[in-house]
Protein backbone atom coordinates (compact mmCIF):
# COMPACT_ATOMS: atom_id res chain seq x y z
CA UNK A 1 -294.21 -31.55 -38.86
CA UNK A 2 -293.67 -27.86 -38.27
CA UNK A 3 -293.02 -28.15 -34.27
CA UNK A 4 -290.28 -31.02 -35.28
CA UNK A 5 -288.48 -29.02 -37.58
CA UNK A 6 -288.63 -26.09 -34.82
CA UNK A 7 -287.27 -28.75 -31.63
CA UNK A 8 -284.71 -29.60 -34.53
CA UNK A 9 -283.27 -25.78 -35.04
CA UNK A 10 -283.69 -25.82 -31.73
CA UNK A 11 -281.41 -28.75 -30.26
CA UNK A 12 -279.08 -27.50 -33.60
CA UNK A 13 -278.61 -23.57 -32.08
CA UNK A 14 -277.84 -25.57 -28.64
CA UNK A 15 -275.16 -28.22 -29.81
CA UNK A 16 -273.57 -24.92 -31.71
CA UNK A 17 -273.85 -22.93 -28.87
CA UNK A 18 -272.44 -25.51 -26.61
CA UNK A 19 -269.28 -25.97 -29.35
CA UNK A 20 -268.89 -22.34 -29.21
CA UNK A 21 -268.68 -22.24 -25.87
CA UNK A 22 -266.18 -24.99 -25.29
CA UNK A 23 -263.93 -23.48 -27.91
CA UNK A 24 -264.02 -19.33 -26.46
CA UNK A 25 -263.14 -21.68 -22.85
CA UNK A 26 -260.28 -23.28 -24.31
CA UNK A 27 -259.00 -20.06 -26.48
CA UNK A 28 -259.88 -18.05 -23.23
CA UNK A 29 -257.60 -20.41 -20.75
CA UNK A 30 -254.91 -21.00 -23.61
CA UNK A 31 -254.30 -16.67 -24.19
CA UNK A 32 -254.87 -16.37 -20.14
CA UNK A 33 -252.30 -19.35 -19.16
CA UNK A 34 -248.81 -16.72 -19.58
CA UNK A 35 -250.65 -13.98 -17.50
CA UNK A 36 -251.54 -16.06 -14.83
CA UNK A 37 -248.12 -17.56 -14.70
CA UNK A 38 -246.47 -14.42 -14.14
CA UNK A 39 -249.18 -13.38 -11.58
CA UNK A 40 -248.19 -16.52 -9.63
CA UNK A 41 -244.57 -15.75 -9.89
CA UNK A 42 -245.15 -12.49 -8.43
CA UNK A 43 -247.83 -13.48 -6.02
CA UNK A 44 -245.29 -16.01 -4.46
CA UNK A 45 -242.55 -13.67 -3.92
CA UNK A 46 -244.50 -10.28 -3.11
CA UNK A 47 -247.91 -11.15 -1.53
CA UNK A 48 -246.54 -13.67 1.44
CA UNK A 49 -245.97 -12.27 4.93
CA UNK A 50 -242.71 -11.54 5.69
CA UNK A 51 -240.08 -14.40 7.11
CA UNK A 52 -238.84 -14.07 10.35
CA UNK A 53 -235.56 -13.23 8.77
CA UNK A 54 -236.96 -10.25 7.52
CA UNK A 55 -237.96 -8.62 10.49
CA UNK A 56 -234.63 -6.80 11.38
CA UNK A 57 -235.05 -5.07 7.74
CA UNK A 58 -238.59 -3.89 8.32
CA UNK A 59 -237.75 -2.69 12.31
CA UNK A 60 -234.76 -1.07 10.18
CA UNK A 61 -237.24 0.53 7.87
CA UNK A 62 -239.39 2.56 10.39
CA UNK A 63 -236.76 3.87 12.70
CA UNK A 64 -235.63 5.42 9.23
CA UNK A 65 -239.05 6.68 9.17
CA UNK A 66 -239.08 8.05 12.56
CA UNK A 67 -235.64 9.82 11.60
CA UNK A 68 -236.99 11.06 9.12
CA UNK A 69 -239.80 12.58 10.51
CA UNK A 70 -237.90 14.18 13.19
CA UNK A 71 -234.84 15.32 11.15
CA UNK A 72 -237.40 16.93 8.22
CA UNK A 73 -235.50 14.44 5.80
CA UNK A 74 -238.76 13.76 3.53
CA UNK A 75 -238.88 17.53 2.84
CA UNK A 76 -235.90 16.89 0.74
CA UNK A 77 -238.14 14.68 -1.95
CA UNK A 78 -238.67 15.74 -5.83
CA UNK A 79 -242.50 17.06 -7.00
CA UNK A 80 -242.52 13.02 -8.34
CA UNK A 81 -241.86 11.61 -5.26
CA UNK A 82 -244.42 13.28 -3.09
CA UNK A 83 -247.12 12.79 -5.74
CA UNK A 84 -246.19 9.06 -5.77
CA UNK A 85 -246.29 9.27 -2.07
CA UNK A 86 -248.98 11.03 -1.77
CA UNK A 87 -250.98 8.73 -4.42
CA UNK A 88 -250.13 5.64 -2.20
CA UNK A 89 -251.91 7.06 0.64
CA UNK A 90 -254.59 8.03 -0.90
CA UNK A 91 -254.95 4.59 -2.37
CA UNK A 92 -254.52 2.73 1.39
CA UNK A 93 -256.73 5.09 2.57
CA UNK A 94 -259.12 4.22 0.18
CA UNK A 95 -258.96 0.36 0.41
CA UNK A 96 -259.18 0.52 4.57
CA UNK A 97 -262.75 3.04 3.83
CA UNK A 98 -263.57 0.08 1.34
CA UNK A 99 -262.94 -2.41 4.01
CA UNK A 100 -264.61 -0.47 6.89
CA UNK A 101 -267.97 -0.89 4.35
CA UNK A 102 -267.66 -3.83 3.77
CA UNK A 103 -267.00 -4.79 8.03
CA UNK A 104 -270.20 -2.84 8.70
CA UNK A 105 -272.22 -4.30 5.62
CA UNK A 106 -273.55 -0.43 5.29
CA UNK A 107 -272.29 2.57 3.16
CA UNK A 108 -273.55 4.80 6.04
CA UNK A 109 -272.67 3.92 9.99
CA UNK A 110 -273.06 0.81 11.90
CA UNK A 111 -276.95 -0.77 12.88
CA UNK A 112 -277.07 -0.50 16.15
């Protein structure tokens, strides 16, 4: 009598925890469905490679670099600008250390 009443609070706590579970699913994908949309949006324009129309703007892009360089052009930036600069290369350099890692499957050197 006592173990039925136990198998009974038992399959009870499951079908509520199953319910509950359904529900936080459904309230999770219904409050996540706008922020994913405007992910995609911006995944379809911004994280594709570049067209080959595009390729006359980007060769564009680093001979301004190289003048640049030479010409001592990005001395003339504001205290912002360098610290934004200087905060993107920190962060590329970070991800291609991340990726070396994760290549070599070891936080320290390659097994050899």
């Amino acid at each position: 009598h006592v173990i039925l009443k136990m198998a009974a609070r038992a399959v009870s706590l499951g079908q509520r925890l199953v319910v509950s579970s359904q529900n936080l699913a459904k309230k999770s994908a219904t409050a996540a469905s706008p922020h994913l949309a405007t992910f995609w949006k911006y995944a379809q324009t911004d994280l594709r490679p570049p067209s080959p129309a595009q390729w006359n703007e980007i060769k564009r892009g680093f001979q301004d670099l190289v003048v640049a360089g030479m010409s001592g052009r990005f001395l003339d930036c504001t205290v912002k600008e360098a610290t934004r600069n200087a905060l993107v290369f920190a962060e590329v350099c970070c991800w291609f250390y991340v990726g070396e890692i994760i290549g070599r499957r070891s936080l320290i050197g390659y097994k050899v």
